[in-house]
C-alpha atoms as a PDB file:
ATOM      1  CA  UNK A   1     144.496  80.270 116.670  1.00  0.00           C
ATOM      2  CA  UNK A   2     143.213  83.745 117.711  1.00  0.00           C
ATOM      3  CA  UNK A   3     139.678  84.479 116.857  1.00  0.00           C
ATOM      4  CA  UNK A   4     140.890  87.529 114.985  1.00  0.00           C
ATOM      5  CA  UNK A   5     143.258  85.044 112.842  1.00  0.00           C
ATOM      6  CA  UNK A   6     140.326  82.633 112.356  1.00  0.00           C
ATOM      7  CA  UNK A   7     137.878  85.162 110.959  1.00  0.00           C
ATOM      8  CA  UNK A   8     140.357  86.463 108.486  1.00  0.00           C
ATOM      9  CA  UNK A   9     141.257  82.675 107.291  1.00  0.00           C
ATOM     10  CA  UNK A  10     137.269  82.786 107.160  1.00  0.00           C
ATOM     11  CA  UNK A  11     137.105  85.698 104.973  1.00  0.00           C
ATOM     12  CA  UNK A  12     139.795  84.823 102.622  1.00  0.00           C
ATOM     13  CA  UNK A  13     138.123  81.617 101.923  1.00  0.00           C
ATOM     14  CA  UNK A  14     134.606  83.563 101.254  1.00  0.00           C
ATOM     15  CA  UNK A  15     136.006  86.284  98.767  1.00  0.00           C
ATOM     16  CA  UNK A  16     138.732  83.803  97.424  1.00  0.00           C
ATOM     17  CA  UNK A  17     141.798  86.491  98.740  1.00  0.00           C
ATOM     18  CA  UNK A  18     144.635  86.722  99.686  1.00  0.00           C
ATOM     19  CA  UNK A  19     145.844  83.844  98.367  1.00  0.00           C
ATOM     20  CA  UNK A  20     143.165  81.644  99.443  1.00  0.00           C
ATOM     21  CA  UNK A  21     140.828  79.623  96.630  1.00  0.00           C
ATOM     22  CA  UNK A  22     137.656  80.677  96.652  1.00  0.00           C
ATOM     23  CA  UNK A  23     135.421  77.850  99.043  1.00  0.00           C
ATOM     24  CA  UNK A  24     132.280  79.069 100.742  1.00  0.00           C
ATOM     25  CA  UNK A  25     132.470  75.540 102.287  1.00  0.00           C
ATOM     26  CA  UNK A  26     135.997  76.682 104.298  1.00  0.00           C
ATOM     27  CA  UNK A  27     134.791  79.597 105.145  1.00  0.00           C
ATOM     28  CA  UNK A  28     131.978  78.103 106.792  1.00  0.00           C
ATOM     29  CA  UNK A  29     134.245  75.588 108.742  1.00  0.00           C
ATOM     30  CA  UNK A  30     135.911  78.551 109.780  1.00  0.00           C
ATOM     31  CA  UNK A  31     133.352  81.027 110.546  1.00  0.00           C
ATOM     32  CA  UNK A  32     131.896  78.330 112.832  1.00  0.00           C
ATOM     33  CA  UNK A  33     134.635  77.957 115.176  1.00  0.00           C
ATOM     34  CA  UNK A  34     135.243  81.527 115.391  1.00  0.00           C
ATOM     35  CA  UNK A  35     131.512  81.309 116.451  1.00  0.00           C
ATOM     36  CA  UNK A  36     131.994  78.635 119.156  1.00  0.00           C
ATOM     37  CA  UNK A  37     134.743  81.055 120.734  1.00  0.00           C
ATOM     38  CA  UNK A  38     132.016  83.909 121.027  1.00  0.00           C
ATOM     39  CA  UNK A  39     133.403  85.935 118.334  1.00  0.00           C
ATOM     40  CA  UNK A  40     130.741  88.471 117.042  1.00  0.00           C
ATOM     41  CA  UNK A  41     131.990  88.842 113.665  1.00  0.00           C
ATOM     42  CA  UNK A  42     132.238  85.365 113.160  1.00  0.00           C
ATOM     43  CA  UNK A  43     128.747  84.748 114.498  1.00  0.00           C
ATOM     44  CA  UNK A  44     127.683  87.752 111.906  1.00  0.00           C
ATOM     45  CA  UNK A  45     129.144  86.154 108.919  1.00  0.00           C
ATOM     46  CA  UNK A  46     128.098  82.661 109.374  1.00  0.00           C
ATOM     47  CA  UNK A  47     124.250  83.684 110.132  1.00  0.00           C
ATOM     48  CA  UNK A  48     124.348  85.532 106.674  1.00  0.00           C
ATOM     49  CA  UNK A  49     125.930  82.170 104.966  1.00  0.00           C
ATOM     50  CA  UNK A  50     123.424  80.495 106.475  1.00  0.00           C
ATOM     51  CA  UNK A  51     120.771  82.735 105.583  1.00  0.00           C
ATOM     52  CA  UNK A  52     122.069  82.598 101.978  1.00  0.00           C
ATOM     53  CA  UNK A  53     122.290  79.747 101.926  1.00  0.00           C
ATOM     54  CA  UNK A  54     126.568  79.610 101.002  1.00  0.00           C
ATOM     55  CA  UNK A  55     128.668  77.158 102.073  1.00  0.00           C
ATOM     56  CA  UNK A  56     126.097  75.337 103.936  1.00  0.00           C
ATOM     57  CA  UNK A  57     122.077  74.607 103.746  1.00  0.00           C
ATOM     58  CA  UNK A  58     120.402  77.451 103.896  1.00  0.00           C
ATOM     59  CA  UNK A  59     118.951  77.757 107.581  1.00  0.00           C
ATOM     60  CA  UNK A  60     116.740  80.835 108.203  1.00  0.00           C
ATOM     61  CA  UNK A  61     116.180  79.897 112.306  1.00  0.00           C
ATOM     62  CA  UNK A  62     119.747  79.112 112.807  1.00  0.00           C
ATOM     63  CA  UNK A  63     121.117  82.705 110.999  1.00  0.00           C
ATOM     64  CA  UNK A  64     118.475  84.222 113.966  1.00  0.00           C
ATOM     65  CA  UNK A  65     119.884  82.458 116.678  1.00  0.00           C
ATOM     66  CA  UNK A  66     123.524  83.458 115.669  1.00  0.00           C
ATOM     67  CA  UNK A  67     122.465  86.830 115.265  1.00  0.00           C
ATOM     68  CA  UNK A  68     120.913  87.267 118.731  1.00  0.00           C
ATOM     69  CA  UNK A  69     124.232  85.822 120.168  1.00  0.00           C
ATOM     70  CA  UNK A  70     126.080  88.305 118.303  1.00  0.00           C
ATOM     71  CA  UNK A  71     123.608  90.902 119.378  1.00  0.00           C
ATOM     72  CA  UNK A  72     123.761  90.212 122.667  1.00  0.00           C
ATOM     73  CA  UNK A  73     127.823  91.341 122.601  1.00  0.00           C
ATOM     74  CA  UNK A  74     126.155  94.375 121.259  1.00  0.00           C
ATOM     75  CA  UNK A  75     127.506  93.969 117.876  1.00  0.00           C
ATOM     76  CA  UNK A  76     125.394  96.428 115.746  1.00  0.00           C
ATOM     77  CA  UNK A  77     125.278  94.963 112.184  1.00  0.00           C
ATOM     78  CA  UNK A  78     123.503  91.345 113.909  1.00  0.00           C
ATOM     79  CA  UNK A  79     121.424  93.554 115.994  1.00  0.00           C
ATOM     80  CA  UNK A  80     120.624  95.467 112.537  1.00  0.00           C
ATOM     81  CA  UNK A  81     120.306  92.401 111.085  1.00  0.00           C
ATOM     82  CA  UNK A  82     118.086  91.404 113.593  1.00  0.00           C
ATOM     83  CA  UNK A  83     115.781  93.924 112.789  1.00  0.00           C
ATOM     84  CA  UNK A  84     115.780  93.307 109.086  1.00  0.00           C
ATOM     85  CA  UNK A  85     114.463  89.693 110.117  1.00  0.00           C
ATOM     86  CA  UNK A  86     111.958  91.051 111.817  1.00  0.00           C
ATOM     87  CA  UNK A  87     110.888  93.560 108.717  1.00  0.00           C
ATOM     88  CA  UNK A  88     111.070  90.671 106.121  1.00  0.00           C
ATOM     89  CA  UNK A  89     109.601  87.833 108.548  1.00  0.00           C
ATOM     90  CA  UNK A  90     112.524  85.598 108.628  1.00  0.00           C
ATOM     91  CA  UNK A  91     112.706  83.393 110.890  1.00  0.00           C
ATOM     92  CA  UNK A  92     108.685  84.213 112.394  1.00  0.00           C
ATOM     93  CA  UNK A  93     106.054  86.141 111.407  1.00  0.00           C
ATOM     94  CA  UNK A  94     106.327  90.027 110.428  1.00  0.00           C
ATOM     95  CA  UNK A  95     107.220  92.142 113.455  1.00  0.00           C
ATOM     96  CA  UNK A  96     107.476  95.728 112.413  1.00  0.00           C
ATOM     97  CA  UNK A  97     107.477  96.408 116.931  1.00  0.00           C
ATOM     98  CA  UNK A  98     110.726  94.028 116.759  1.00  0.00           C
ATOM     99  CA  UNK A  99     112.052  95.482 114.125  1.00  0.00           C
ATOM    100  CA  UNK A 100     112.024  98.909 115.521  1.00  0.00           C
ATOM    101  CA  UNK A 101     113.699  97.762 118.539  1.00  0.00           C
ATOM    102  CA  UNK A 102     116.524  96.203 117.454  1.00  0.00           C
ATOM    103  CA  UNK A 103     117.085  98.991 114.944  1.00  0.00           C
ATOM    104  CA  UNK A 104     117.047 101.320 117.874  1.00  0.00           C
ATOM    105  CA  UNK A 105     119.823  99.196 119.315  1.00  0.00           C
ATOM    106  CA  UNK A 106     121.615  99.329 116.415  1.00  0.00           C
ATOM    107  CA  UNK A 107     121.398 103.049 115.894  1.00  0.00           C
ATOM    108  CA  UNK A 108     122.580 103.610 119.593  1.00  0.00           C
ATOM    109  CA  UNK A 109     125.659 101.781 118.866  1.00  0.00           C
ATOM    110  CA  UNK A 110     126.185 104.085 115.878  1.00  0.00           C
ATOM    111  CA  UNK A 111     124.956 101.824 112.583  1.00  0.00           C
ATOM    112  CA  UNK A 112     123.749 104.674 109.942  1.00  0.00           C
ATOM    113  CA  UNK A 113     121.342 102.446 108.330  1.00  0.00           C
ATOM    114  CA  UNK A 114     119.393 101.096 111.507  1.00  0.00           C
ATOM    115  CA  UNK A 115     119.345 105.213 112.397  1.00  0.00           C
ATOM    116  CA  UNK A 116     117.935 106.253 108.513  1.00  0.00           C
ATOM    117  CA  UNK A 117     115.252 103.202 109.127  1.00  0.00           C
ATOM    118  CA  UNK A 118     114.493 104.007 112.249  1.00  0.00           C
ATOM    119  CA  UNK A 119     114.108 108.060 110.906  1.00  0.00           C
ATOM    120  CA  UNK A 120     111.892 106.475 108.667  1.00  0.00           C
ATOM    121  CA  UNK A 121     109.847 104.728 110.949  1.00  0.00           C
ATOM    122  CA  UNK A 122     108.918 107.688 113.565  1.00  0.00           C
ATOM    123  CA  UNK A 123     108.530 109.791 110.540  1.00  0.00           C
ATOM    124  CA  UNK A 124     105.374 107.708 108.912  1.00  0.00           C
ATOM    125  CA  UNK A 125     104.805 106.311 112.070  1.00  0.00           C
ATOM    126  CA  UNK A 126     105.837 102.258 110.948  1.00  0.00           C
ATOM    127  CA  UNK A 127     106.014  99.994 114.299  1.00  0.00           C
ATOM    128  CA  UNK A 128     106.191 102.621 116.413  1.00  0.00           C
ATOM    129  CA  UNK A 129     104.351 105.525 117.225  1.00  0.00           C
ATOM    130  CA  UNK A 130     104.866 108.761 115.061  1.00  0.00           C
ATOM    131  CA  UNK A 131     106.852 111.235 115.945  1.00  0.00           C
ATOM    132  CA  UNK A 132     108.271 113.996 113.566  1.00  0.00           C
ATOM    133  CA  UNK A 133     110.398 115.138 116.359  1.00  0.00           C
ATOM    134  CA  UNK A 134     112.476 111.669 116.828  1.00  0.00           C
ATOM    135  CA  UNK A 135     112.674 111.107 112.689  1.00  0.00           C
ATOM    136  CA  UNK A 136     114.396 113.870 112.435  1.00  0.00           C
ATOM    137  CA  UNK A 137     116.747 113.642 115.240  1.00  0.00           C
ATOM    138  CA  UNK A 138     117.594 110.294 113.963  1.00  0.00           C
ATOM    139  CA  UNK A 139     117.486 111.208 110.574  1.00  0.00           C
ATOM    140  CA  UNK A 140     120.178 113.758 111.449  1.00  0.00           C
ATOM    141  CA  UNK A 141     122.637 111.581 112.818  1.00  0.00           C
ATOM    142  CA  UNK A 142     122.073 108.757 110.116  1.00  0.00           C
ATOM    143  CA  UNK A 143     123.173 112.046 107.798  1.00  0.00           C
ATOM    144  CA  UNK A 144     126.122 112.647 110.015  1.00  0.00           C
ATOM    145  CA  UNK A 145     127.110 109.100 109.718  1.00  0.00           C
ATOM    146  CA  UNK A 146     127.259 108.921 106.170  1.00  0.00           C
ATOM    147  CA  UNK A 147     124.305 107.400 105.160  1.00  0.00           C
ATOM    148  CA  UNK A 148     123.699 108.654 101.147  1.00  0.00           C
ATOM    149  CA  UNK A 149     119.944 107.787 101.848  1.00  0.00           C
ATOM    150  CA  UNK A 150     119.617 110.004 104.698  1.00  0.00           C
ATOM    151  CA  UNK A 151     121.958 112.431 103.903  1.00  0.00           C
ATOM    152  CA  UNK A 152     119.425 112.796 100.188  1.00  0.00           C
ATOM    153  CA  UNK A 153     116.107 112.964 102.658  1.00  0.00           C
ATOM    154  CA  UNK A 154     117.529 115.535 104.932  1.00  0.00           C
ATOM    155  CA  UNK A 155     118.623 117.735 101.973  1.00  0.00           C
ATOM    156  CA  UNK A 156     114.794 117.998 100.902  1.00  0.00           C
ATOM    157  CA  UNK A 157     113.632 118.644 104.441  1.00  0.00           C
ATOM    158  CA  UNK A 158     115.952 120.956 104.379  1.00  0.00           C
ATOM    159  CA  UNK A 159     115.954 122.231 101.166  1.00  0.00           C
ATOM    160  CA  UNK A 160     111.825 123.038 101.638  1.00  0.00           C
ATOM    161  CA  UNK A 161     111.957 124.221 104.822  1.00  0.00           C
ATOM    162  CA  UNK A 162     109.828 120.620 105.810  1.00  0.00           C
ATOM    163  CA  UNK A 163     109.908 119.650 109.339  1.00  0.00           C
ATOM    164  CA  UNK A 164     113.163 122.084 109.766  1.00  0.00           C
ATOM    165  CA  UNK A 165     114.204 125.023 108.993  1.00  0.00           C
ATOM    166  CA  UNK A 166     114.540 125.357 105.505  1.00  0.00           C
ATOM    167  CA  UNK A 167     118.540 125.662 104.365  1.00  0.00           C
ATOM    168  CA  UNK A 168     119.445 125.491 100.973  1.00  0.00           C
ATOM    169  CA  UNK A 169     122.925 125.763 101.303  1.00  0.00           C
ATOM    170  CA  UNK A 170     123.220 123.106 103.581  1.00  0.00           C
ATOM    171  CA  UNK A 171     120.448 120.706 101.502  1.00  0.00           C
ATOM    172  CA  UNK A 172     123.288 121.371  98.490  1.00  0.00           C
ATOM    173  CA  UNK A 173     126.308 120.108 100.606  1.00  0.00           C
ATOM    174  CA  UNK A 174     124.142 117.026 101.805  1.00  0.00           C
ATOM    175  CA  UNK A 175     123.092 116.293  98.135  1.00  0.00           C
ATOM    176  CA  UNK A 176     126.652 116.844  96.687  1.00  0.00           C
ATOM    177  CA  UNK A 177     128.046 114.433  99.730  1.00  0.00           C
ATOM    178  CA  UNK A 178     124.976 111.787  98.708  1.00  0.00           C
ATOM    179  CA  UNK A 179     125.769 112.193  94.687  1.00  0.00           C
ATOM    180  CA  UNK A 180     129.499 111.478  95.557  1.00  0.00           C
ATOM    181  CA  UNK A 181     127.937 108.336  97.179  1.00  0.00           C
ATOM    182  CA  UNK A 182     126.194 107.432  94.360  1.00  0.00           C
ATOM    183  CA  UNK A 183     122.812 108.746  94.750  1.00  0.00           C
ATOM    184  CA  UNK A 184     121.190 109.592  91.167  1.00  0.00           C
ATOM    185  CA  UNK A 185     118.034 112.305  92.971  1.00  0.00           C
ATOM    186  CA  UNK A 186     120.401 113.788  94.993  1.00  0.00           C
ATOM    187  CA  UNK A 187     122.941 114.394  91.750  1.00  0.00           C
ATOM    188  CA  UNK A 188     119.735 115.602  89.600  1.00  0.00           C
ATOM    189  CA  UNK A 189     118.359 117.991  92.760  1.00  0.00           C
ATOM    190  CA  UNK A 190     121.782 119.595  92.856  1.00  0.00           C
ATOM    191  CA  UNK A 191     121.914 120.172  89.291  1.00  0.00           C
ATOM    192  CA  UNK A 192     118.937 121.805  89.336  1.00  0.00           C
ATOM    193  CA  UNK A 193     119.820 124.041  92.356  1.00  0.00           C
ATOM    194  CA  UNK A 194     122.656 125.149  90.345  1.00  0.00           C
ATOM    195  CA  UNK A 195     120.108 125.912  86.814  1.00  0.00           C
ATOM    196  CA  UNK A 196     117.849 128.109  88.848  1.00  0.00           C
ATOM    197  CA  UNK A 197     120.404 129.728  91.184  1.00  0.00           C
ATOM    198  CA  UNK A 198     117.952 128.037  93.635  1.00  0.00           C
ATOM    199  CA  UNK A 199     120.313 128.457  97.459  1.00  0.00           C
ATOM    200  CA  UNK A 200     123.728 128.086  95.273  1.00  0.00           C
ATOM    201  CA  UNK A 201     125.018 130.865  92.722  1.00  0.00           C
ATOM    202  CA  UNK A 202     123.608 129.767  89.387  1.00  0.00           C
ATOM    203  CA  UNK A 203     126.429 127.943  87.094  1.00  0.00           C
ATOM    204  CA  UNK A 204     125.668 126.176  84.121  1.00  0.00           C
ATOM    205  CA  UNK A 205     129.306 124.640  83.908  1.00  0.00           C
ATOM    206  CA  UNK A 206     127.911 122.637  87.516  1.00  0.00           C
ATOM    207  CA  UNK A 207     124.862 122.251  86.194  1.00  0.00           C
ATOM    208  CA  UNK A 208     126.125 120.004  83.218  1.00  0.00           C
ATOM    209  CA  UNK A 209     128.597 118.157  85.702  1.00  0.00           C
ATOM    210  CA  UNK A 210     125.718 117.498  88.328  1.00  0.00           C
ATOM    211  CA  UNK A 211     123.487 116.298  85.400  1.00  0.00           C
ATOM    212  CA  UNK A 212     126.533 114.165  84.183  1.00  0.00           C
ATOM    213  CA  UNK A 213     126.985 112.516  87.254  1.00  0.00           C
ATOM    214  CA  UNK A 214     123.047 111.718  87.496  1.00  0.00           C
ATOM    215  CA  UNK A 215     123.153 110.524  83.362  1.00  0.00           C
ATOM    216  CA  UNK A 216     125.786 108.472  84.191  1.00  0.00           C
ATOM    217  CA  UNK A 217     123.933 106.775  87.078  1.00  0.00           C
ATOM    218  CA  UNK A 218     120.769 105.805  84.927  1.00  0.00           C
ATOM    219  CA  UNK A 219     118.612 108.779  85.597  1.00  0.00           C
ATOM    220  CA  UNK A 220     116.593 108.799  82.452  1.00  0.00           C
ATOM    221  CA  UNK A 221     116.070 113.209  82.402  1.00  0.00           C
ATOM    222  CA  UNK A 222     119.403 113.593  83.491  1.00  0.00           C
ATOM    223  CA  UNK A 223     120.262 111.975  80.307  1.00  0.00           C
ATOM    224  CA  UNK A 224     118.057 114.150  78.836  1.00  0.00           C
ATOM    225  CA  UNK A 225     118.804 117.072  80.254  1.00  0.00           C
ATOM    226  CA  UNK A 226     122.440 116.750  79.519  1.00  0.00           C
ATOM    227  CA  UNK A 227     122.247 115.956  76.173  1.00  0.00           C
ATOM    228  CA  UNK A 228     119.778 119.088  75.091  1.00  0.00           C
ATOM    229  CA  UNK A 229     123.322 120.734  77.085  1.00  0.00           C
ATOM    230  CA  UNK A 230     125.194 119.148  74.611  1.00  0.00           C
ATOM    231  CA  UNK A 231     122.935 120.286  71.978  1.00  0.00           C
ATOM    232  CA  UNK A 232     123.512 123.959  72.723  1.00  0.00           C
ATOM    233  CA  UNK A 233     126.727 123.659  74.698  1.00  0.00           C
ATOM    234  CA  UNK A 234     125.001 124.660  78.107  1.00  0.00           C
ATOM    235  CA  UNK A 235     128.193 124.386  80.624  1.00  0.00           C
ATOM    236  CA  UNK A 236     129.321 121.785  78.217  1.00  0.00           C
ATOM    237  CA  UNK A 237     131.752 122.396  74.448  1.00  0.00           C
ATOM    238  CA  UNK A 238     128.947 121.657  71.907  1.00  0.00           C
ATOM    239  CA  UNK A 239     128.575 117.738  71.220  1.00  0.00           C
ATOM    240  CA  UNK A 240     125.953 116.278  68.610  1.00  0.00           C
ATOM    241  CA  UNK A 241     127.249 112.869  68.776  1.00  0.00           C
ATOM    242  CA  UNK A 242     126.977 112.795  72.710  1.00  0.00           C
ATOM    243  CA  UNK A 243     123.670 114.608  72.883  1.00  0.00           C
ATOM    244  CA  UNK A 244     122.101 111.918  70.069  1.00  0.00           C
ATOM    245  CA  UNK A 245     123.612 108.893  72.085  1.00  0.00           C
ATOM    246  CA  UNK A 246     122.084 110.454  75.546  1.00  0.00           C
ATOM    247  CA  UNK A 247     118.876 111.208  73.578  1.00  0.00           C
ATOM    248  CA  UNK A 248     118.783 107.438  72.551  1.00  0.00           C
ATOM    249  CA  UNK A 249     119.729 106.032  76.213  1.00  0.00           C
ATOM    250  CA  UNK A 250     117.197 107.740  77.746  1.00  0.00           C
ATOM    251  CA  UNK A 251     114.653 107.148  75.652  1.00  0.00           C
ATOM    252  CA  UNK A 252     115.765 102.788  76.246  1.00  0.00           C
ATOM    253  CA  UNK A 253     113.898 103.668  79.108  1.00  0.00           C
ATOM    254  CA  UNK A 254     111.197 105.157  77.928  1.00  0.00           C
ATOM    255  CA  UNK A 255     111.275 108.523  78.832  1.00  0.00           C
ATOM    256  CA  UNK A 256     108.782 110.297  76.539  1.00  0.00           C
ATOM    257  CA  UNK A 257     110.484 113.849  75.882  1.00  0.00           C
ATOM    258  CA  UNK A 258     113.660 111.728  74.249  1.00  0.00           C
ATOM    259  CA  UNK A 259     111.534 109.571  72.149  1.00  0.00           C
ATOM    260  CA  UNK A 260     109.828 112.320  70.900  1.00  0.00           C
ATOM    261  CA  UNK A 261     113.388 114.272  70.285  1.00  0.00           C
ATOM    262  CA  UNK A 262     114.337 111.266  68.126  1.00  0.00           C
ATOM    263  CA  UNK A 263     111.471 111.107  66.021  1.00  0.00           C
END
């Protein structure tokens, strides 16, 4: 059986697909011969089950030593993986130096979370030695990778003219492509671009949608904020049901303006 054939058996019997019944114990089986051929992948998944702990005893020193063979084929998610060990002191003691260099390795090879950790580390100066100059280049192509995280830090470099030259047009396409992603600040910061006019035209209908979007990912003023829109049918038809049930998830989590709207 081809190694590509074995890690797909392997991954059926993880996510219980195609098929397959779900048994973390198969997959395992699986996983490790795929290892034994030298497939990367294979060697990737079976050091997370047995960091985890699934389908086998969980075996923090054996995940490593899978990962570093994986790395070694220059497989960027072990070598990221590598460095997260490293971070989190798994497998040894708490190498922030390691870390660093295996994210490097990563980020060469084009992972967009080893490049946004690695942004992060030259821009505080964490394991390595600080340099605003490298963040941001790495920051930049973490952004251009995809990375939601990045792509929100960049906007607000950009955005105040931090480190770069400020662009608010271009800190409002990186926070609409991170709220798209999922990203609750970046969602909120847009929305408030588009309140103020702030480097966008000013447009209460996008606004409300922005603030929407954020609401609707837990931000507690976003909730806020969109139901007082609500209230007086700022970019929104006038709701009072909606604006009271916003008013009353928001202030679940204790934001103090919405408790005090509720009485």
């Amino acid at each position: 059986m081809y190694k590509r054939q074995i890690l797909k058996v392997a991954v059926a019997y993880a996510a219980g697909d195609k098929g397959f019944p779900k048994d973390p114990q198969k997959a395992v089986f699986w996983w490790k011969k795929g290892a034994d051929m030298g497939d990367a992948r294979s060697q990737n998944y079976l050091a997370s089950a047995y960091l985890k702990g699934e389908g086998a005893p969980p075996n923090p020193g054996a995940a490593v030593e899978l990962w570093e063979k994986a790395a070694s084929l220059e497989f960027p998610e072990a070598q990221y993986n590598l460095g997260v060990c490293a971070a989190r002191g798994i497998g040894g003691g708490r190498d922030m130096q390691l870390a660093a260099r295996w994210w490097e390795k990563a980020a060469e090879n084009g992972h967009p979370r080893a490049q946004y950790n690695l942004a992060a580390m030259f821009l505080n100066g964490f394991g390595v030695e600080k340099s605003a100059e490298r963040g941001m280049r790495w920051l930049e192509r973490a952004a251009e990778s995809g990375d939601a995280e990045a792509q929100t830090a960049l906007a607000g470099f950009l955005f105040n003219g931090a480190e770069i030259a400020a662009d608010k047009a271009r800190a409002a396409k990186l926070w609409e492509s991170a709220a798209v992603r999922g990203v609750a600040f970046a969602a909120k910061n847009l929305a408030k671009m588009y309140l103020f006019g702030d480097g966008v035209e000013k447009d209460p209908a996008k606004f409300a949608k922005w603030t929407k979007v954020a609401a609707d990912l837990g931000d507690a003023e976003s909730m806020y904020n969109i139901s007082i829109a609500y209230k007086n049918g700022d970019g929104v038809e006038t709701d009072d049901a909606k604006a009271v049930e916003l008013y009353r998830r928001a202030a679940e989590q204790d934001y103090a303006p919405s408790i005090a709207s509720l009485g």
